[in-house]
N, C-alpha and C. Protein backbone atom coordinates (compact mmCIF):
# COMPACT_ATOMS: atom_id res chain seq x y z
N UNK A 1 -89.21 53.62 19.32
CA UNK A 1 -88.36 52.57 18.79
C UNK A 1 -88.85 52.11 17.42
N UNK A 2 -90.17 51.87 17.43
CA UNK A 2 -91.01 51.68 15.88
C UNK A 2 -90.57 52.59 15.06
N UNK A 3 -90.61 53.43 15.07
CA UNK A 3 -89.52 54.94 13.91
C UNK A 3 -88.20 54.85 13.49
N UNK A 4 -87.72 54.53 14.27
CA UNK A 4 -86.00 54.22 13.98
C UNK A 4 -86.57 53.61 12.89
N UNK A 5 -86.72 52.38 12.99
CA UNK A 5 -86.86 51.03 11.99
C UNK A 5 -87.83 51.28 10.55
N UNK A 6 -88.92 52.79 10.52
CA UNK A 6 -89.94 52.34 9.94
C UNK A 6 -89.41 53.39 8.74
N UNK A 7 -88.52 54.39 9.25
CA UNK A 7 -87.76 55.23 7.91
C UNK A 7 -87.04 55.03 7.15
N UNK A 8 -86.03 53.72 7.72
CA UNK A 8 -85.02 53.34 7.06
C UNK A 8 -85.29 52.03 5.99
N UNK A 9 -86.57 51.86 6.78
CA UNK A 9 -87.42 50.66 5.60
C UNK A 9 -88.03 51.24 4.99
N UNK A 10 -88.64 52.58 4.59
CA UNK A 10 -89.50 53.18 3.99
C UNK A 10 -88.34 53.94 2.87
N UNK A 11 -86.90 53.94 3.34
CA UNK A 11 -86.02 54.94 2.40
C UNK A 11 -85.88 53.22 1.61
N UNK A 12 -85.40 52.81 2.36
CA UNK A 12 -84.92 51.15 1.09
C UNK A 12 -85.87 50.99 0.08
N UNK A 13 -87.30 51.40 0.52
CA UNK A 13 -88.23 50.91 -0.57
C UNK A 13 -88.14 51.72 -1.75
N UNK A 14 -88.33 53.13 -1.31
CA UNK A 14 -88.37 54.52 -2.19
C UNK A 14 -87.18 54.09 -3.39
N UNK A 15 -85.89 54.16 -2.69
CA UNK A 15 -84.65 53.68 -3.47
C UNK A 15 -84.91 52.64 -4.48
N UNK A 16 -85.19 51.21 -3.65
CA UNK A 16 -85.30 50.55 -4.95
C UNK A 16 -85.98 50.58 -5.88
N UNK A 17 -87.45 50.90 -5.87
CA UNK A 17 -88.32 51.37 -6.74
C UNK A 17 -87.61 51.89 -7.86
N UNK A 18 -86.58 53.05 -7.62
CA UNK A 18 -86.02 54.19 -8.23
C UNK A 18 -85.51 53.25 -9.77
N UNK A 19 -85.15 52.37 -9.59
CA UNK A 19 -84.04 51.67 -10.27
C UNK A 19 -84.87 51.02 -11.42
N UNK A 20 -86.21 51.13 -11.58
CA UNK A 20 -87.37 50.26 -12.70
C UNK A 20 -87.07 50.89 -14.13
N UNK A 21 -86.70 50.40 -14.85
CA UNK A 21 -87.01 50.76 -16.31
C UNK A 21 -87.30 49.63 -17.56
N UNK A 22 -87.41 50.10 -18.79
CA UNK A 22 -87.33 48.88 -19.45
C UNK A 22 -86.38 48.17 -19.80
N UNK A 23 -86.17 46.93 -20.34
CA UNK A 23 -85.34 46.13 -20.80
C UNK A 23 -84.94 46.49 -22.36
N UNK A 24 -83.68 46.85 -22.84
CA UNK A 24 -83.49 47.40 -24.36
C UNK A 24 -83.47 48.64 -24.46
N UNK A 25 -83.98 49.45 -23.29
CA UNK A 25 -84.39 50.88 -23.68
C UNK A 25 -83.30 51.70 -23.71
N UNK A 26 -82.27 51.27 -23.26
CA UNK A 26 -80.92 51.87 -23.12
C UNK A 26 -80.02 50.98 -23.90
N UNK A 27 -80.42 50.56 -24.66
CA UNK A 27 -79.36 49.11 -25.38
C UNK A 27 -78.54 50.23 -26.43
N UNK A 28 -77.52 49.85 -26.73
CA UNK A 28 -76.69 50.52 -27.58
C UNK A 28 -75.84 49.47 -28.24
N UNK A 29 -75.18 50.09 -29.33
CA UNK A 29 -73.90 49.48 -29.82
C UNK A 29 -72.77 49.02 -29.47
N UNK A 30 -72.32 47.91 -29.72
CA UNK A 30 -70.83 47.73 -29.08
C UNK A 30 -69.85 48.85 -29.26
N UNK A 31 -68.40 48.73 -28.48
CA UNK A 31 -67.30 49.16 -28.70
C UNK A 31 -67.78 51.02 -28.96
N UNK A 32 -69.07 51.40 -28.05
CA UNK A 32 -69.44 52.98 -28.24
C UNK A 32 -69.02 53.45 -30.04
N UNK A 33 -69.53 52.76 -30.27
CA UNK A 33 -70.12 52.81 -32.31
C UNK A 33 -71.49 53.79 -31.94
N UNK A 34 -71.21 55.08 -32.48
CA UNK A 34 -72.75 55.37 -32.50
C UNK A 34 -73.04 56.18 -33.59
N UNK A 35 -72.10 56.14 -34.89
CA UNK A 35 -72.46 56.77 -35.94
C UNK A 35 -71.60 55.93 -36.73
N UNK A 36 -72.69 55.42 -38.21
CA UNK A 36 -72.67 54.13 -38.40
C UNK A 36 -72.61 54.42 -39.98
N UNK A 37 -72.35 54.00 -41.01
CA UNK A 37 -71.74 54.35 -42.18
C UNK A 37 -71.97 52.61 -42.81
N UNK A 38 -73.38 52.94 -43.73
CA UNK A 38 -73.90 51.56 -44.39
C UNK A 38 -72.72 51.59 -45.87
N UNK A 39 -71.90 50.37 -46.17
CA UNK A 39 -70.94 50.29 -47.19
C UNK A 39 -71.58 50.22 -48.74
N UNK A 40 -71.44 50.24 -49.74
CA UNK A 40 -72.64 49.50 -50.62
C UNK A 40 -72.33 47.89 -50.76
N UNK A 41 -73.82 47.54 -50.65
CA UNK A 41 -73.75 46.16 -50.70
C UNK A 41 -73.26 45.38 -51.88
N UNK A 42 -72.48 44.43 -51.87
CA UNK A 42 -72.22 43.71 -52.69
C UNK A 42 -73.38 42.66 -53.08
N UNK A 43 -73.59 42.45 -54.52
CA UNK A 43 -74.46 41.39 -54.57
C UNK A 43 -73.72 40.13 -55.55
N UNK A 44 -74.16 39.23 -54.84
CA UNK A 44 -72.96 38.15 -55.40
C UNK A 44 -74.52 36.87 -56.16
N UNK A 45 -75.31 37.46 -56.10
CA UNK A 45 -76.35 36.83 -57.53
C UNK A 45 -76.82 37.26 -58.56
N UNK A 46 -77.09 37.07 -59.71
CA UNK A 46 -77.50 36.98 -60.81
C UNK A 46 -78.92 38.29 -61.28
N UNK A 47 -79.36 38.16 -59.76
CA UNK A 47 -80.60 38.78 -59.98
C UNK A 47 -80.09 40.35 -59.74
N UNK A 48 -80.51 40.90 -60.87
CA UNK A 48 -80.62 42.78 -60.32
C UNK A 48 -81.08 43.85 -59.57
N UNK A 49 -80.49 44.57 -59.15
CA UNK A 49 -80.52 45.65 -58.00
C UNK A 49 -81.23 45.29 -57.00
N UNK A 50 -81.06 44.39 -56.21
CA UNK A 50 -81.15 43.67 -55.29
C UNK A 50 -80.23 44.63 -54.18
N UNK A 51 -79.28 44.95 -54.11
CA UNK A 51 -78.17 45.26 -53.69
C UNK A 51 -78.63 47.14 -53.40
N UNK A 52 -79.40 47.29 -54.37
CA UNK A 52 -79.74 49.07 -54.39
C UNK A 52 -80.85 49.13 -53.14
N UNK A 53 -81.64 47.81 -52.79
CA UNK A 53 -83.09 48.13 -52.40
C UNK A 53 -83.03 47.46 -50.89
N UNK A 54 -81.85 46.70 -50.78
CA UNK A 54 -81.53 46.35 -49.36
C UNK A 54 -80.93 47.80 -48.83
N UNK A 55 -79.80 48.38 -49.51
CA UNK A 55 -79.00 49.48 -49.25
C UNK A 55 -80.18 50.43 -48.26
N UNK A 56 -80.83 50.73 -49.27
CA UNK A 56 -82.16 51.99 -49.02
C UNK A 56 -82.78 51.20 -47.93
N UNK A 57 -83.21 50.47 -47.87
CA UNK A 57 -84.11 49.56 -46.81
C UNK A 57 -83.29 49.99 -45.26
N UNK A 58 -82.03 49.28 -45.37
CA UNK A 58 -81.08 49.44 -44.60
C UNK A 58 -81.19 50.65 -44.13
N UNK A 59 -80.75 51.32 -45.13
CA UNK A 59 -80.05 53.06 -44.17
C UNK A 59 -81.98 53.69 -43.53
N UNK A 60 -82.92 53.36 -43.90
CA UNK A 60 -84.04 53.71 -43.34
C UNK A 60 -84.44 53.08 -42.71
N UNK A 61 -84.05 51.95 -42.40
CA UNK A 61 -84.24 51.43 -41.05
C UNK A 61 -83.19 52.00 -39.48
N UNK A 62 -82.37 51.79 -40.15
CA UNK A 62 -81.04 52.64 -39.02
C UNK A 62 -81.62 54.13 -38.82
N UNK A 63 -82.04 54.97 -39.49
CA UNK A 63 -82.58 56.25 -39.61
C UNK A 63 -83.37 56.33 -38.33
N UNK A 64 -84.37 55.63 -38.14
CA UNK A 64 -85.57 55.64 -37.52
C UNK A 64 -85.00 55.03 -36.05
N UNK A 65 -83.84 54.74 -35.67
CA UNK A 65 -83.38 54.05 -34.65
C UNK A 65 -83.00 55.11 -33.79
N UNK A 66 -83.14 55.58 -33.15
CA UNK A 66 -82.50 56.78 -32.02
C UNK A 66 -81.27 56.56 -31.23
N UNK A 67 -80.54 55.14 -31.23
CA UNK A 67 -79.53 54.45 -30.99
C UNK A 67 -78.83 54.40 -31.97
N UNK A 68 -78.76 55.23 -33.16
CA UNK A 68 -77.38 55.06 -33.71
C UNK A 68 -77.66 56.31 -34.89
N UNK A 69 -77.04 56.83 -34.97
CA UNK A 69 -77.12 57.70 -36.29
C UNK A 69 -75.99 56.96 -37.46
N UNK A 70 -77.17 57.75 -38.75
CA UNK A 70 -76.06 57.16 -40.08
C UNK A 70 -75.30 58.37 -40.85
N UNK A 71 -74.00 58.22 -40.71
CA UNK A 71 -73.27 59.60 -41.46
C UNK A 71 -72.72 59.01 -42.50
N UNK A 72 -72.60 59.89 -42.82
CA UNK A 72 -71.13 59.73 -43.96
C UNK A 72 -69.68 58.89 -43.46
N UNK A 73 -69.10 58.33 -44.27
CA UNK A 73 -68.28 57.34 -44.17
C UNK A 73 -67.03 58.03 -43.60
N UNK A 74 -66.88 59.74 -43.51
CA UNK A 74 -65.41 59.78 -42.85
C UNK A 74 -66.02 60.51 -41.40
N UNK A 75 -66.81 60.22 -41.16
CA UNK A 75 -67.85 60.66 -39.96
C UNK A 75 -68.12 59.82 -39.15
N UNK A 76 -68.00 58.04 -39.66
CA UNK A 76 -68.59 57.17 -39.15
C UNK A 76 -67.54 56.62 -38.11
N UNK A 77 -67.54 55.73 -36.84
CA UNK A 77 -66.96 55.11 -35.96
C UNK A 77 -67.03 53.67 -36.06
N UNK A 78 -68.50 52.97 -36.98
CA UNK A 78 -68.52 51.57 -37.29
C UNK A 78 -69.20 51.51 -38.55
N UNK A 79 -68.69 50.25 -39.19
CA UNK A 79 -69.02 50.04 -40.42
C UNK A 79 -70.20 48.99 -40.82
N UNK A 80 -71.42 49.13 -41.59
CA UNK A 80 -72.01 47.93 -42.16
C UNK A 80 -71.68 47.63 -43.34
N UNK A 81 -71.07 46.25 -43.24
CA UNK A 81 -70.98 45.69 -45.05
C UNK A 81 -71.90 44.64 -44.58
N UNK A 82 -72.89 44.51 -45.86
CA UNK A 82 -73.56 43.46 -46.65
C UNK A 82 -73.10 42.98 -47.61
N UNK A 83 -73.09 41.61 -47.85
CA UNK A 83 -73.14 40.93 -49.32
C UNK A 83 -74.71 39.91 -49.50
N UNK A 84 -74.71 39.76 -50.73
CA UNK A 84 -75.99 39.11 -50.73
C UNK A 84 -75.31 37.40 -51.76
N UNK A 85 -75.68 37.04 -51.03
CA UNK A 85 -75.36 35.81 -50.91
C UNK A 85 -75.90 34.85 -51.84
N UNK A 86 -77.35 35.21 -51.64
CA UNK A 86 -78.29 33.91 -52.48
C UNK A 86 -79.44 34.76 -52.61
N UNK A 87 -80.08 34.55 -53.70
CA UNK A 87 -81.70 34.62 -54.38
C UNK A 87 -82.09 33.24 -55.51
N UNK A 88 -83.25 32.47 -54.10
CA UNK A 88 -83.76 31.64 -55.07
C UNK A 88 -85.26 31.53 -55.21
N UNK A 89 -85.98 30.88 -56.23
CA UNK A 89 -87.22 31.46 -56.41
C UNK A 89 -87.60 29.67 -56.10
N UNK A 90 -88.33 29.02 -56.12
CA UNK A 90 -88.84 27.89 -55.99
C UNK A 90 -90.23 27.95 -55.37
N UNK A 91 -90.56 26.67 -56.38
CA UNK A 91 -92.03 26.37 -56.08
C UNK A 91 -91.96 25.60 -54.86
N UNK A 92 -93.13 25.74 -53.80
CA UNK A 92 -93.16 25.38 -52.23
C UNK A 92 -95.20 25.19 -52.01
N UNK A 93 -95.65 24.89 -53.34
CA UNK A 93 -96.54 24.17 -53.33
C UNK A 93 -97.45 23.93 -54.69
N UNK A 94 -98.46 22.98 -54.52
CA UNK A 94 -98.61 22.39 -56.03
C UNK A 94 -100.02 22.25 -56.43
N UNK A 95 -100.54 22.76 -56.95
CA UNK A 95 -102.14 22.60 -57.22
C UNK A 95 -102.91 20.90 -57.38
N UNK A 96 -103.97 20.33 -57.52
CA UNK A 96 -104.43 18.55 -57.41
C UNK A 96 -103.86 18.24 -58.64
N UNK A 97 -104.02 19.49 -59.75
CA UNK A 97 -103.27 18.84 -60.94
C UNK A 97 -101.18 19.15 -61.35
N UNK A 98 -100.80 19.35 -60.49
CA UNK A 98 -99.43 19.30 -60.33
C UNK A 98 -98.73 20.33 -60.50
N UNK A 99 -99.43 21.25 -60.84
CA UNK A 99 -98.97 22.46 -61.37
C UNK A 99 -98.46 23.64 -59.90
N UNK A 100 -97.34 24.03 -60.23
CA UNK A 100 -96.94 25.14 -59.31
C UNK A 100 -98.56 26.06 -58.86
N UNK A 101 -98.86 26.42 -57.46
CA UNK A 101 -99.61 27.14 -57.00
C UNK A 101 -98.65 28.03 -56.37
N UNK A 102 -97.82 27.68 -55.81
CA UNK A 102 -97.28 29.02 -54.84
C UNK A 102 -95.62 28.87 -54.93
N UNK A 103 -94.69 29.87 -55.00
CA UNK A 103 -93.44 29.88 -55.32
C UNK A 103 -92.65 30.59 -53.95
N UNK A 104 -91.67 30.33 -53.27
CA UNK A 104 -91.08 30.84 -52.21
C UNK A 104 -89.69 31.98 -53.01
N UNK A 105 -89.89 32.75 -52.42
CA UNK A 105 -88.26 33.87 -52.42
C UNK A 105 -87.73 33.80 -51.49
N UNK A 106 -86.15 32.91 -51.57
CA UNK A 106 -85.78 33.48 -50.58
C UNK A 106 -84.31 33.80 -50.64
N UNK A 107 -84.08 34.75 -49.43
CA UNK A 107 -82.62 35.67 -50.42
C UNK A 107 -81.84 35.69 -49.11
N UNK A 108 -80.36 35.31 -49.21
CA UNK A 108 -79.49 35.01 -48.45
C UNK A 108 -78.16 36.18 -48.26
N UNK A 109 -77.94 36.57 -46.61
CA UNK A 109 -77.04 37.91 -46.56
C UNK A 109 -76.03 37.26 -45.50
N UNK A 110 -74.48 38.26 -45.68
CA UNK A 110 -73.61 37.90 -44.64
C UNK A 110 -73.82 39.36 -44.42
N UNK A 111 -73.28 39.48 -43.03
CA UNK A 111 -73.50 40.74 -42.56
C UNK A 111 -71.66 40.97 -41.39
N UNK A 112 -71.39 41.98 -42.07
CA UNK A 112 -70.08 42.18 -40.92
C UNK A 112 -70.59 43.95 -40.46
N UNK A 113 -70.06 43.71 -38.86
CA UNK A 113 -70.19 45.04 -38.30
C UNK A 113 -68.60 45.52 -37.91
N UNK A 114 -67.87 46.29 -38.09
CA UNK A 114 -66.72 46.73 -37.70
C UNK A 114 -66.68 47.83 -37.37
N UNK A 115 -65.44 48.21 -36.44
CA UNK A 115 -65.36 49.16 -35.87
C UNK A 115 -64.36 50.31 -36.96
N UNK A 116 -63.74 51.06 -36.70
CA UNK A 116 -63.24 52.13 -36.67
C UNK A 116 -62.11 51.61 -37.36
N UNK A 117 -61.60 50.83 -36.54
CA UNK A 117 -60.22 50.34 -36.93
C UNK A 117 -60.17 48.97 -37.62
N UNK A 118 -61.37 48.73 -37.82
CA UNK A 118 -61.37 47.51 -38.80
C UNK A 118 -62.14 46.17 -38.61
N UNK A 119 -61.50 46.32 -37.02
CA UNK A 119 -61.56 44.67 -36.32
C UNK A 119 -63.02 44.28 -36.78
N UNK A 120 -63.42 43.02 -36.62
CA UNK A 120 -64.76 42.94 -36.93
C UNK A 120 -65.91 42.63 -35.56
N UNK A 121 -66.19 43.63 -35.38
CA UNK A 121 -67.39 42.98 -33.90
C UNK A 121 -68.48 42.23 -33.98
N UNK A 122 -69.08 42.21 -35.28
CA UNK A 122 -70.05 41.03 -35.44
C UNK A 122 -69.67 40.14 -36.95
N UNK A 123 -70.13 39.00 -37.53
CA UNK A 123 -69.92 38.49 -38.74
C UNK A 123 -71.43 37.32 -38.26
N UNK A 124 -72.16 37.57 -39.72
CA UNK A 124 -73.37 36.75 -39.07
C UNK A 124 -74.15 36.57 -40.70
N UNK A 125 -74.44 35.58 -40.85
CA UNK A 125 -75.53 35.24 -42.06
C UNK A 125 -77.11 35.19 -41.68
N UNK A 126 -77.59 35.92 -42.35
CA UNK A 126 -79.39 35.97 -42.21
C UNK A 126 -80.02 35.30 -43.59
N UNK A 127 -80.87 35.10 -43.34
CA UNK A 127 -81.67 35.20 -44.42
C UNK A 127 -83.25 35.28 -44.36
N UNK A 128 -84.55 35.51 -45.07
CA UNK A 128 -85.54 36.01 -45.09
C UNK A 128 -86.27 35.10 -46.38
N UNK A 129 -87.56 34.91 -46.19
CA UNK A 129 -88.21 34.18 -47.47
C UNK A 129 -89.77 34.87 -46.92
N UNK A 130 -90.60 34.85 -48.55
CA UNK A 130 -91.88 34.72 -48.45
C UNK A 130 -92.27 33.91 -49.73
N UNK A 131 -93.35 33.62 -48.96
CA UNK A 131 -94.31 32.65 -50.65
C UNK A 131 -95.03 33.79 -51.30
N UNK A 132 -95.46 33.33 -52.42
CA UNK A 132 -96.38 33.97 -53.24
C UNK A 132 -97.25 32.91 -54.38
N UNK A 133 -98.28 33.45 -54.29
CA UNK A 133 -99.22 32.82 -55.48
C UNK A 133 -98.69 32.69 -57.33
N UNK A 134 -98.70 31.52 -57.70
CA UNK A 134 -98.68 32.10 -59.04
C UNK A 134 -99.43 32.17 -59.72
N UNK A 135 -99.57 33.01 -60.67
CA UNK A 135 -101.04 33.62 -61.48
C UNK A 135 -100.91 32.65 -62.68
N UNK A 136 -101.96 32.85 -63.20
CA UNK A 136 -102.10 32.29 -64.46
C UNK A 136 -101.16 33.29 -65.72
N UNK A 137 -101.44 34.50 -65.11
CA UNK A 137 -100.24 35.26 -66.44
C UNK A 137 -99.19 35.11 -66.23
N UNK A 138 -97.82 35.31 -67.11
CA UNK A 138 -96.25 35.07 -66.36
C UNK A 138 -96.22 36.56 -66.12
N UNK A 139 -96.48 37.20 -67.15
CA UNK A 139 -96.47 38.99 -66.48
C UNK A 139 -96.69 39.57 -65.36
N UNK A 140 -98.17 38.49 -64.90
CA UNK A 140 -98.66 38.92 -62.87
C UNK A 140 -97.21 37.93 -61.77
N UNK A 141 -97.29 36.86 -62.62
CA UNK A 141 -96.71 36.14 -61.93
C UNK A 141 -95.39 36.51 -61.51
N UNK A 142 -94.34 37.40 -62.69
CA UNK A 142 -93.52 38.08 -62.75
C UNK A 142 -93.45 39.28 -61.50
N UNK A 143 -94.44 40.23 -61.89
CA UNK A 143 -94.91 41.20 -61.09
C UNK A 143 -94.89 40.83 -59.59
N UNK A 144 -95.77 39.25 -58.96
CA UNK A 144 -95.44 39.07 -57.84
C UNK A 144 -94.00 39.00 -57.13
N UNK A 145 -93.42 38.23 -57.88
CA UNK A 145 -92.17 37.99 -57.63
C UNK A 145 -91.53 39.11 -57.58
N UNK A 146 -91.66 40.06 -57.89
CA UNK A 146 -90.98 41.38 -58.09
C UNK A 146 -91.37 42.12 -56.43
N UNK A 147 -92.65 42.01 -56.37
CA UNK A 147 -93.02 42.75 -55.03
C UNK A 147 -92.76 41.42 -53.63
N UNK A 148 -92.78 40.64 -53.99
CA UNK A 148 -92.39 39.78 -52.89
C UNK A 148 -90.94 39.92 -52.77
N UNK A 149 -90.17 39.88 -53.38
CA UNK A 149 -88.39 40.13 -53.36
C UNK A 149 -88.22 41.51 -52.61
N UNK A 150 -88.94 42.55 -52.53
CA UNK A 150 -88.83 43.85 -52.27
C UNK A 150 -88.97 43.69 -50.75
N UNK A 151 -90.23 42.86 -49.87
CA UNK A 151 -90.74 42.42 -49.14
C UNK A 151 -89.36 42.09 -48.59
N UNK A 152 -88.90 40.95 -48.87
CA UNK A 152 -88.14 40.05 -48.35
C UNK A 152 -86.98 40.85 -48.19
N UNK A 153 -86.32 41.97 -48.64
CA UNK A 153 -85.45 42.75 -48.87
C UNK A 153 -85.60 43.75 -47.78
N UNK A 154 -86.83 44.50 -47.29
CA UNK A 154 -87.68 44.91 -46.09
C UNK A 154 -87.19 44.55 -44.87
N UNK A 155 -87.62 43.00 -45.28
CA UNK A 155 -87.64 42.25 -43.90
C UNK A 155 -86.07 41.93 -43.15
N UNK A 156 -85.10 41.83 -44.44
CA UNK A 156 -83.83 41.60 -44.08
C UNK A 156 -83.53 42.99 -43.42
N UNK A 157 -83.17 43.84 -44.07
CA UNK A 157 -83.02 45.14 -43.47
C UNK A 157 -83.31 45.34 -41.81
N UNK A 158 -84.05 44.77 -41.38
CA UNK A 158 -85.19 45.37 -40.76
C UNK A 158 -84.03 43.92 -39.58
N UNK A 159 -83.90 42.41 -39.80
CA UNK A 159 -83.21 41.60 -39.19
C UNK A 159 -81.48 42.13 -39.06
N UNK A 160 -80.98 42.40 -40.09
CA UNK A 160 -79.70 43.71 -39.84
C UNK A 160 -79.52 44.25 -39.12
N UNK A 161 -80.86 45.40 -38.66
CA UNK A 161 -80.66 46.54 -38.08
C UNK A 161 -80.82 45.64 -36.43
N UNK A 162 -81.93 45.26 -36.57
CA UNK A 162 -82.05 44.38 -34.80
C UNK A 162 -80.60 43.35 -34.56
N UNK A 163 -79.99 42.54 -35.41
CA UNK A 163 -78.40 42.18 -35.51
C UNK A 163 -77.84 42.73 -34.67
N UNK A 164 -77.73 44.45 -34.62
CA UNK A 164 -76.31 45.30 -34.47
C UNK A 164 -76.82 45.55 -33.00
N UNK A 165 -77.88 45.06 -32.82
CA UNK A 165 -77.93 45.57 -31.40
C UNK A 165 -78.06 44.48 -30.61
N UNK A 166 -77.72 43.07 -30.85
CA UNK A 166 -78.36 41.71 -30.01
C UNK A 166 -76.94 41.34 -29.32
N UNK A 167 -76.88 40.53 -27.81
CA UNK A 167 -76.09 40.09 -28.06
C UNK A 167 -74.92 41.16 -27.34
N UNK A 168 -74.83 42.13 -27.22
CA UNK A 168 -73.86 42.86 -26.99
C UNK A 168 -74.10 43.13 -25.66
């Protein structure tokens, strides 16, 4: 009589076990989007090629994703448009004698994901900042600002690509 009972509890266990995996590991795109076609970004500030270095950021971040491939635009099933919104530079701290010590970047994106046919499946604003030191030269100081914007441009990319997959 102990047997009847001890196989059919021993198959329930086996079974459920079966069912363990991770969380995300199967996450995909909405609306079965799985080849994805980055638009060129619009940049709607002042500051230059801003718009070239998110683009590249972008499509190499999606690259490296095994959940979505990036084709060509008459290949693609969903669309990324970016616009860039805002780039501002400001000081965000001050040396004993008043003087700028450290300057913040920070750069502002709308992000739409659409499908095939247009509709829009996501619409979402990000944005990204880092500080930086300022030097005593404007040339280094320049220079920082230059590699911190690149950074911050990185980092957006990088909040984009995790975007298209949240949420769904």
């Amino acid at each position: 009589m102990k047997r009847r009972f001890i196989l059919p509890a021993m198959l329930i266990f086996f079974l459920s076990s079966c069912a363990y995996h991770f969380v995300g590991s199967y996450s995909s795109m909405p609306n079965g989007v799985s080849n994805v076609y980055v638009e060129n970004i619009e940049n709607l500030t002042s500051e230059p090629n801003l718009q070239i270095y998110l683009r590249s950021d972008l499509i190499n971040e999606l690259d490296l994703d095994s959940r979505v491939n990036v084709v060509s635009k008459n290949k693609a099933n969903g669309y990324v448009y970016v616009k860039i919104t805002s780039y501002d530079i400001s000081p965000s701290a001050f040396s004993a004698s008043g003087l700028t010590s450290m300057y913040r970047c920070l750069i502002g994106v709308t992000v739409s994901f659409k499908d095939k046919k247009g509709y829009i499946i996501k619409d979402k604003s990000l944005s990204s900042y880092r500080n930086y030191n300022a030097k005593d030269d404007v040339a280094a100081t320049e220079e920082a600002r230059n590699v911190v914007a690149k950074e911050v441009l990185s980092d957006l990319a990088t909040k984009i690509k995790d975007e298209l997959f949240v949420n769904f």
